[in-house]
PDB file of N, CA and C in Angstrom:
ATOM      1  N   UNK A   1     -23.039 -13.699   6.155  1.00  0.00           N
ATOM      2  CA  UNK A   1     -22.820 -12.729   5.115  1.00  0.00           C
ATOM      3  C   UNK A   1     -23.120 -13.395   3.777  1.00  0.00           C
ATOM      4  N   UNK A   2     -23.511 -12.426   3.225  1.00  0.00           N
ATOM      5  CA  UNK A   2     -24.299 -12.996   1.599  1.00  0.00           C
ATOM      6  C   UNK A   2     -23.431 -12.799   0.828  1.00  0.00           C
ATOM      7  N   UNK A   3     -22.873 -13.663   0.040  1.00  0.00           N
ATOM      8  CA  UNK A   3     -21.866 -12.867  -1.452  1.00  0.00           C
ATOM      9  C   UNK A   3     -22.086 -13.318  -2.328  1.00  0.00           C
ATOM     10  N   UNK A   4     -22.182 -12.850  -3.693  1.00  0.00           N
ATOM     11  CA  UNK A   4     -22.123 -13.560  -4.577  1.00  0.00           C
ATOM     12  C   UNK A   4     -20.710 -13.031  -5.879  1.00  0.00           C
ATOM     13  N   UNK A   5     -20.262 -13.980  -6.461  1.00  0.00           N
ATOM     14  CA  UNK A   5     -19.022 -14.233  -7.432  1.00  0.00           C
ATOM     15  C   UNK A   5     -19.443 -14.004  -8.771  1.00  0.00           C
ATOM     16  N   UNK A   6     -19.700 -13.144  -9.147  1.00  0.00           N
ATOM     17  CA  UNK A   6     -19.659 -13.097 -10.781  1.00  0.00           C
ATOM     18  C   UNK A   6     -18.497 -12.166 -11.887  1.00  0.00           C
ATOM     19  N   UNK A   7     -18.500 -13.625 -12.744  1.00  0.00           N
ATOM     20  CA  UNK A   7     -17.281 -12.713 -13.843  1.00  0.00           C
ATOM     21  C   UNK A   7     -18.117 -12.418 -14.830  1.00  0.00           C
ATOM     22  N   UNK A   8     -18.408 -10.882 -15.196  1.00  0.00           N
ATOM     23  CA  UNK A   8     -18.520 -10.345 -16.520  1.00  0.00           C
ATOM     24  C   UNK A   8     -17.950 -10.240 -17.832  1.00  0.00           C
ATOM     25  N   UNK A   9     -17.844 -10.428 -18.672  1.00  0.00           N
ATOM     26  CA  UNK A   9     -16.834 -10.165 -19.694  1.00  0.00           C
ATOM     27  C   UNK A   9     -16.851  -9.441 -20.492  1.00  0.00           C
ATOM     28  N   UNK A  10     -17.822  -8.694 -20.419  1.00  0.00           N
ATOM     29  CA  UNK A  10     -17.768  -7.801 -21.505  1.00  0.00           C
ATOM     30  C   UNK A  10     -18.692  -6.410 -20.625  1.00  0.00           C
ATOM     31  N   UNK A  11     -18.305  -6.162 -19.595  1.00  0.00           N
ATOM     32  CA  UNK A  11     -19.064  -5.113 -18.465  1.00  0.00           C
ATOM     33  C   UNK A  11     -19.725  -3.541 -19.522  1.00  0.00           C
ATOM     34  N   UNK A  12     -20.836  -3.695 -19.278  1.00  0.00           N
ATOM     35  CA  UNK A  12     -21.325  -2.585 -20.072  1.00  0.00           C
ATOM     36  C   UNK A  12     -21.134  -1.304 -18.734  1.00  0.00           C
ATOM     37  N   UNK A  13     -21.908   0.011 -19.618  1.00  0.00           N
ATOM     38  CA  UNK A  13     -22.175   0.892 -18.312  1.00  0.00           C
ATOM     39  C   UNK A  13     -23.170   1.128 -16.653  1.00  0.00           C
ATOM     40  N   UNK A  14     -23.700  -0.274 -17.178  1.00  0.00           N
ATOM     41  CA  UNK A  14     -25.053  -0.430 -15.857  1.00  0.00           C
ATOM     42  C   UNK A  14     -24.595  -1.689 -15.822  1.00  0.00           C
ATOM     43  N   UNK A  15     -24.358  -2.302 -14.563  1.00  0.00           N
ATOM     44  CA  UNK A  15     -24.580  -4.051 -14.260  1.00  0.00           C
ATOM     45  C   UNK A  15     -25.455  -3.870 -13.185  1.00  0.00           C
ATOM     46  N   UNK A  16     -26.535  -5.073 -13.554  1.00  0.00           N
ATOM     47  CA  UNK A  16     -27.604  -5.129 -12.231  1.00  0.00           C
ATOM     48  C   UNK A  16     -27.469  -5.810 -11.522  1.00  0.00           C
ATOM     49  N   UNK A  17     -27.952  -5.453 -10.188  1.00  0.00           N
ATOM     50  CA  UNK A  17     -27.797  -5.850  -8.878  1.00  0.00           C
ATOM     51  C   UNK A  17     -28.715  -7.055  -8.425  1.00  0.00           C
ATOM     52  N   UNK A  18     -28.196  -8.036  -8.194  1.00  0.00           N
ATOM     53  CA  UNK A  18     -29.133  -8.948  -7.833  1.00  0.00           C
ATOM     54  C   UNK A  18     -30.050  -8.496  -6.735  1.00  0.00           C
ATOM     55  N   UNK A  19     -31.623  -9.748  -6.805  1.00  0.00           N
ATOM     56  CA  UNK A  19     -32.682  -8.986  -5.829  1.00  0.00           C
ATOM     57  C   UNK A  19     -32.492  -9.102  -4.675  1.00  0.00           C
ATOM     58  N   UNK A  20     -31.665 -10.050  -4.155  1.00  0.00           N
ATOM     59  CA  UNK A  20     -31.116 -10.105  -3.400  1.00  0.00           C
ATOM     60  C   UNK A  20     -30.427  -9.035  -2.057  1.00  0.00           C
ATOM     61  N   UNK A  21     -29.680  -8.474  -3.016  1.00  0.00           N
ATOM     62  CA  UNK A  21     -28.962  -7.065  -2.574  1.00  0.00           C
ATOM     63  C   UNK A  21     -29.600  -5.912  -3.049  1.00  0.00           C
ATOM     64  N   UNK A  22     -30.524  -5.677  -3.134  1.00  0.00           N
ATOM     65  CA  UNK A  22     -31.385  -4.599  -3.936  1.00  0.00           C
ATOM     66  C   UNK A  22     -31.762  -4.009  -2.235  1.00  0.00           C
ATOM     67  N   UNK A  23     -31.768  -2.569  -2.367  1.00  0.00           N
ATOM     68  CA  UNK A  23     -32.472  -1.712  -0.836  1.00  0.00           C
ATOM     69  C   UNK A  23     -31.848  -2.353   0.514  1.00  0.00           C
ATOM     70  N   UNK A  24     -30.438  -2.816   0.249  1.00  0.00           N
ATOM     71  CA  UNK A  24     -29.481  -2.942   1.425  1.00  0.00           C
ATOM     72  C   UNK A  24     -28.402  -2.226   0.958  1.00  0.00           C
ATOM     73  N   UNK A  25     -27.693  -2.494   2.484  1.00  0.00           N
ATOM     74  CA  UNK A  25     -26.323  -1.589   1.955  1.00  0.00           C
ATOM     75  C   UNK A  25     -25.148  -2.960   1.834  1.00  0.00           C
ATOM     76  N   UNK A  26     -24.529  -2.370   0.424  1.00  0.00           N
ATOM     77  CA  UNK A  26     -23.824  -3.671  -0.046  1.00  0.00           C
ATOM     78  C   UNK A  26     -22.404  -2.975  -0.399  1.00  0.00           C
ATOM     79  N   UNK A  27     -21.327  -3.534  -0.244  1.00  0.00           N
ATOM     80  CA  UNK A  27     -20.084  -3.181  -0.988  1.00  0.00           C
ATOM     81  C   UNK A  27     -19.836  -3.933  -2.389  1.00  0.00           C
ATOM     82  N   UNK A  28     -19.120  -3.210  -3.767  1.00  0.00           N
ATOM     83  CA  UNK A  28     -19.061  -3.094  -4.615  1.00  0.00           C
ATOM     84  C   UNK A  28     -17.535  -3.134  -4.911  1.00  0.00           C
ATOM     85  N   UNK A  29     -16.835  -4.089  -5.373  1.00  0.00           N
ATOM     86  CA  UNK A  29     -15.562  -3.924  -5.330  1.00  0.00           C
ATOM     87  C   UNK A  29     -15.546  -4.618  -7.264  1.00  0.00           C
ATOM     88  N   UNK A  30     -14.610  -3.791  -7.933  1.00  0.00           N
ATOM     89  CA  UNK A  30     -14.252  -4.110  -8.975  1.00  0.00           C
ATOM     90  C   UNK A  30     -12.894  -4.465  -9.558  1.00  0.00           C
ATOM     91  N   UNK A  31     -13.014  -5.543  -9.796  1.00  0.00           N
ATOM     92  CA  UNK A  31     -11.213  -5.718 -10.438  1.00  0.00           C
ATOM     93  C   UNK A  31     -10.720  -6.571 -11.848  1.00  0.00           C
ATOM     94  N   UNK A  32     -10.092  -5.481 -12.633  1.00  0.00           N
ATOM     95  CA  UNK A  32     -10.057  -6.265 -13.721  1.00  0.00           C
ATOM     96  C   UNK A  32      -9.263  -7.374 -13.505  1.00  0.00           C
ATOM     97  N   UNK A  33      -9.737  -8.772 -14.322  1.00  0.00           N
ATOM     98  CA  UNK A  33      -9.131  -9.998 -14.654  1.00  0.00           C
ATOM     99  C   UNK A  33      -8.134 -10.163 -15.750  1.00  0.00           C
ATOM    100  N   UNK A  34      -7.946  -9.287 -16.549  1.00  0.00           N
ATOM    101  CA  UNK A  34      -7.037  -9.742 -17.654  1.00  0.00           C
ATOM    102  C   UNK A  34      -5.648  -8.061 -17.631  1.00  0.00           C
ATOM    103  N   UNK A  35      -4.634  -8.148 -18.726  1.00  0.00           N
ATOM    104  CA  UNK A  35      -3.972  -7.154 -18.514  1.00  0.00           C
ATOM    105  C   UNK A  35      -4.506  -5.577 -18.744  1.00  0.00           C
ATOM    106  N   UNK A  36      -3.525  -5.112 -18.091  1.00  0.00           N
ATOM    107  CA  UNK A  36      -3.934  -3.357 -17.599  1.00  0.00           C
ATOM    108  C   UNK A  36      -4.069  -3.132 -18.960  1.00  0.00           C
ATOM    109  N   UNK A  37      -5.102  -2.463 -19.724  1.00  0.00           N
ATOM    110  CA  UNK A  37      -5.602  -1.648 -20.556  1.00  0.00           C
ATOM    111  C   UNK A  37      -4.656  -0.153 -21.463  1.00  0.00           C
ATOM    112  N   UNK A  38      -5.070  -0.174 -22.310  1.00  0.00           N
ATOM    113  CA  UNK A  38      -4.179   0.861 -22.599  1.00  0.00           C
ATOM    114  C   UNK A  38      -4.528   2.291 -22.179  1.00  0.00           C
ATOM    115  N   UNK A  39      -6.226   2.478 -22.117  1.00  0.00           N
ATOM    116  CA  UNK A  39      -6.423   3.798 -21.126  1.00  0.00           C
ATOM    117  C   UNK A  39      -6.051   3.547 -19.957  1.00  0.00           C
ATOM    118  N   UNK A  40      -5.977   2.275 -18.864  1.00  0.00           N
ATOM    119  CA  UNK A  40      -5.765   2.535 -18.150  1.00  0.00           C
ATOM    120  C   UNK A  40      -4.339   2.748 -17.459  1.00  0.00           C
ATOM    121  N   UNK A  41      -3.434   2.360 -18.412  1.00  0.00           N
ATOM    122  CA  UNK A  41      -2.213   3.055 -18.111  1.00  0.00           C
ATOM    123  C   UNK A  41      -1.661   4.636 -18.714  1.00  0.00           C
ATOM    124  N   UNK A  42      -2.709   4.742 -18.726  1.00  0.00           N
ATOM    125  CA  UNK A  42      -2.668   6.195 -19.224  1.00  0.00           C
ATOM    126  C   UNK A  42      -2.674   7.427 -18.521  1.00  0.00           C
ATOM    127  N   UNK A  43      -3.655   6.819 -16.832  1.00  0.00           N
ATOM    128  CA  UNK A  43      -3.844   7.256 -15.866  1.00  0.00           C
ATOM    129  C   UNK A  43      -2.783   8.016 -15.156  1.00  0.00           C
ATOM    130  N   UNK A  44      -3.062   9.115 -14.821  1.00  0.00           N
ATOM    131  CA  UNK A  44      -1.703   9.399 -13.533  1.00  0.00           C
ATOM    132  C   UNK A  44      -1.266   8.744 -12.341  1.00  0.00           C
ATOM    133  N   UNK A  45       0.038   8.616 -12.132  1.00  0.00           N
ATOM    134  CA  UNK A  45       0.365   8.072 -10.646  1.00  0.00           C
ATOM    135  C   UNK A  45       0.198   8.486  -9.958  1.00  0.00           C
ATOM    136  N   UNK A  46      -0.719   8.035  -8.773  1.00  0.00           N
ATOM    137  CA  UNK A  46      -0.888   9.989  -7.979  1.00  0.00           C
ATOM    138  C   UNK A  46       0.535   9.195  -6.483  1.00  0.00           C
ATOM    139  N   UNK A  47       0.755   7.956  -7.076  1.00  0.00           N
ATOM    140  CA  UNK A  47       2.029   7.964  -6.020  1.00  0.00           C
ATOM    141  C   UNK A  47       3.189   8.139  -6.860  1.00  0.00           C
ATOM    142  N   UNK A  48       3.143   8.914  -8.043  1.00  0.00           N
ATOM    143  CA  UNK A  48       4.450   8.988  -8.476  1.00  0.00           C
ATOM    144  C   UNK A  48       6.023   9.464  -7.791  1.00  0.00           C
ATOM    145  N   UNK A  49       5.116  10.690  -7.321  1.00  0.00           N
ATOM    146  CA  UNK A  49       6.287  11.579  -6.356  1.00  0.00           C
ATOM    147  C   UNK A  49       6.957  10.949  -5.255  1.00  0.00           C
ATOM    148  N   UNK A  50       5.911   9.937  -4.605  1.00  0.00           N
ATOM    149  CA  UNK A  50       6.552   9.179  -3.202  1.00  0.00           C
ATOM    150  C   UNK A  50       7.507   7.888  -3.847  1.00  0.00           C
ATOM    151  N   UNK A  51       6.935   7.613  -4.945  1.00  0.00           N
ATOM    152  CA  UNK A  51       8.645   6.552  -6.202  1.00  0.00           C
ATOM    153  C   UNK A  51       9.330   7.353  -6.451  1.00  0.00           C
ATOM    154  N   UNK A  52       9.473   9.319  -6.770  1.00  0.00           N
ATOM    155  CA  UNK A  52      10.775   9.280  -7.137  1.00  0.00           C
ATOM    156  C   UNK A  52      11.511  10.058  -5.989  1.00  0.00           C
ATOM    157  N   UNK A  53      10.759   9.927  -4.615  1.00  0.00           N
ATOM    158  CA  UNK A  53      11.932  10.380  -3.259  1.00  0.00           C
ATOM    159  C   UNK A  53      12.600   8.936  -3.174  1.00  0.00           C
ATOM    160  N   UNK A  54      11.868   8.223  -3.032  1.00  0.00           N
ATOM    161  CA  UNK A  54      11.964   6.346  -2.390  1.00  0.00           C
ATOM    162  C   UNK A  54      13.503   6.140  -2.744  1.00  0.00           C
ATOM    163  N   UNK A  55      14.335   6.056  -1.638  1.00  0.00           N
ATOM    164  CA  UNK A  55      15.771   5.752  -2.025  1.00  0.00           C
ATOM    165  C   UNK A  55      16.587   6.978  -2.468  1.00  0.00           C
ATOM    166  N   UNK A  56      16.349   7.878  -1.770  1.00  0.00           N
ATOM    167  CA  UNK A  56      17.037   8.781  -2.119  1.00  0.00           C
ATOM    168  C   UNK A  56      17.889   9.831  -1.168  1.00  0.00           C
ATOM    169  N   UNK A  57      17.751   8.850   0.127  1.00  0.00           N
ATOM    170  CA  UNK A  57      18.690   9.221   1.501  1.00  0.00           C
ATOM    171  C   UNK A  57      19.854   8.676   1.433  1.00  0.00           C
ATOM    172  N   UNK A  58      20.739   9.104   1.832  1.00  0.00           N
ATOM    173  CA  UNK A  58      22.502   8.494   2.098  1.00  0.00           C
ATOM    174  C   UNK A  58      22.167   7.174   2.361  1.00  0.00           C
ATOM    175  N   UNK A  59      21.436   6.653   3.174  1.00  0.00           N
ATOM    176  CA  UNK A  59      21.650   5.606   3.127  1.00  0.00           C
ATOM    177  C   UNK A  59      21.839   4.641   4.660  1.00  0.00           C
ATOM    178  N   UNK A  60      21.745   3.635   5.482  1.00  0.00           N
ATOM    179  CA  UNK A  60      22.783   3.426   6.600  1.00  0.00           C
ATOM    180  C   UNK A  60      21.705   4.061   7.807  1.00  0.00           C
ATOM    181  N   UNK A  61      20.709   5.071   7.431  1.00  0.00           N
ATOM    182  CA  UNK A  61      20.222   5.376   8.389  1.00  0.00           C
ATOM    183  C   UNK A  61      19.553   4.310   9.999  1.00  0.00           C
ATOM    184  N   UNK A  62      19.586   3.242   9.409  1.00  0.00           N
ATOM    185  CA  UNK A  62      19.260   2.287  10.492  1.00  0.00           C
ATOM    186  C   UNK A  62      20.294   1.985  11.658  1.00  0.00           C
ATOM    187  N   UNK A  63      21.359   1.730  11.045  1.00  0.00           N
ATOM    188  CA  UNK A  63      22.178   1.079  11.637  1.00  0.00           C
ATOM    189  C   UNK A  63      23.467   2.390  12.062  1.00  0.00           C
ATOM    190  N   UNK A  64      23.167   3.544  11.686  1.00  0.00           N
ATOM    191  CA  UNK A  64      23.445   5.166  12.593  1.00  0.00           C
ATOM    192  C   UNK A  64      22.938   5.201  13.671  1.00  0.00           C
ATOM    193  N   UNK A  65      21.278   4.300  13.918  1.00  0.00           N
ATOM    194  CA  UNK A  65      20.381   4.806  15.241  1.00  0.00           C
ATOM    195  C   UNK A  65      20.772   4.088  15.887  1.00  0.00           C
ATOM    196  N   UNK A  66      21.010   2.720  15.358  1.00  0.00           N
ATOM    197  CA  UNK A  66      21.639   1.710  16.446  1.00  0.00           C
ATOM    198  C   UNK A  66      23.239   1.822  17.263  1.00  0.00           C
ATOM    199  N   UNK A  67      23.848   2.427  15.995  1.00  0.00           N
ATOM    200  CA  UNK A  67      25.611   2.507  16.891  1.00  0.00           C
ATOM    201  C   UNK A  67      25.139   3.731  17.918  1.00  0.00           C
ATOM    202  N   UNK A  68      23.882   4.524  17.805  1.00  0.00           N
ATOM    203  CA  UNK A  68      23.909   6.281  18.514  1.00  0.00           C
ATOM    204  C   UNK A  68      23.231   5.380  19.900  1.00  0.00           C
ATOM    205  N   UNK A  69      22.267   4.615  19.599  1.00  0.00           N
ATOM    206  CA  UNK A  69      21.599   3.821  20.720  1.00  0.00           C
ATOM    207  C   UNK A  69      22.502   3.402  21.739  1.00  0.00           C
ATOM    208  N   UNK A  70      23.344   2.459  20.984  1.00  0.00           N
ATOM    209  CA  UNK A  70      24.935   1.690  21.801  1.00  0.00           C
ATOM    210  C   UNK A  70      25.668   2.825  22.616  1.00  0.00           C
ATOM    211  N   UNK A  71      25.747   3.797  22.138  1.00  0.00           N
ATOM    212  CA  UNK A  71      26.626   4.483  22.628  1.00  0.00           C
ATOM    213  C   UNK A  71      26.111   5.752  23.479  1.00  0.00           C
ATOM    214  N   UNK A  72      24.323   6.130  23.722  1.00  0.00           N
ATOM    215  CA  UNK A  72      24.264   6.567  24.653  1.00  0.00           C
ATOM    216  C   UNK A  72      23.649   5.204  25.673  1.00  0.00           C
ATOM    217  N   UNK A  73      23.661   3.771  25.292  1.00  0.00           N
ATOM    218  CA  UNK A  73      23.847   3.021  26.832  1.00  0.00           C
ATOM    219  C   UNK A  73      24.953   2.771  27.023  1.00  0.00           C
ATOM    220  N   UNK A  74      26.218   3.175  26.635  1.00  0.00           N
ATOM    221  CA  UNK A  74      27.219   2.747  27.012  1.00  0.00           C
ATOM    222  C   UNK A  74      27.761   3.578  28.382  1.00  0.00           C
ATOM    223  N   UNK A  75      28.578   3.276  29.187  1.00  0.00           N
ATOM    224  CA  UNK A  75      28.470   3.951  30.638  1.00  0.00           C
ATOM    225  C   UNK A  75      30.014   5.147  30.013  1.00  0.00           C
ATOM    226  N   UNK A  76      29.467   6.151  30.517  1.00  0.00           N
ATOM    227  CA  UNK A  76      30.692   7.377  30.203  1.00  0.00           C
ATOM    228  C   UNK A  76      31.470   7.167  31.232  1.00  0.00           C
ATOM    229  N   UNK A  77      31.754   6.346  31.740  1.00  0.00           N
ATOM    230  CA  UNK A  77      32.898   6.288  33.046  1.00  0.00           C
ATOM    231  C   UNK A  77      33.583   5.042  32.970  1.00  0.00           C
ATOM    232  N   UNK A  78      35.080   4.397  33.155  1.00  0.00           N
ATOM    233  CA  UNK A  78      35.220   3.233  33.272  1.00  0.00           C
ATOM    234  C   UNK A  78      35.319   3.072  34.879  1.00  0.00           C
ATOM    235  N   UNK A  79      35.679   1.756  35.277  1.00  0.00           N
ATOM    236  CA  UNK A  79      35.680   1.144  36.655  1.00  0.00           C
ATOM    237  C   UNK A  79      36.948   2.278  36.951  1.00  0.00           C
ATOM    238  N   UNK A  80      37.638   2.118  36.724  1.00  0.00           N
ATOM    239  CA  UNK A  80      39.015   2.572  36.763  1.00  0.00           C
ATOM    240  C   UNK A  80      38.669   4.400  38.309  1.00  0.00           C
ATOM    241  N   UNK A  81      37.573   4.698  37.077  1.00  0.00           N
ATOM    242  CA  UNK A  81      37.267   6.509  37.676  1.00  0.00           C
ATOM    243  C   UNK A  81      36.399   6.183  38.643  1.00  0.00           C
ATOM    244  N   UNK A  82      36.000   5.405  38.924  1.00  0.00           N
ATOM    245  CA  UNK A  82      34.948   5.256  40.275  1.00  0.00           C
ATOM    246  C   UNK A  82      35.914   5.617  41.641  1.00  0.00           C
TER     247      UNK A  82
END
């Protein structure tokens, strides 16, 4: 696999593609290096809604499945009723 590493610093609206990767199929991944931008926190959360359910059940639900688990393996009969 071919890659190449380049940091831009000042990214205009066109960056060219080396000849390299020119008339193949290439992935394109972009990530800024320095802090989030002020447009770009400007952006919507589109996971906002799933942060403001997050934590918002009673609570304990784990350890409800486990005592319900325990207690349908537990035997409904003692020695005693045999």
């Amino acid at each position: 696999m071919l890659a190449i590493r380049r940091i831009i610093d000042d990214p205009q609206a066109v960056i060219p593609v080396p000849p390299e990767f020119r008339h193949r199929r290439i992935e394109v991944i972009f990530i800024a290096l320095d802090q989030e931008s002020e447009a770009a926190a400007t952006v919507p959360d589109t996971l906002d809604p799933i942060r403001r359910f997050r934590g918002k059940g009673r609570g304990g639900s784990v350890a409800d499945l486990l005592k319900d688990r325990e207690q349908d393996r537990a035997p409904s009969f003692t020695r005693n009723e045999v």
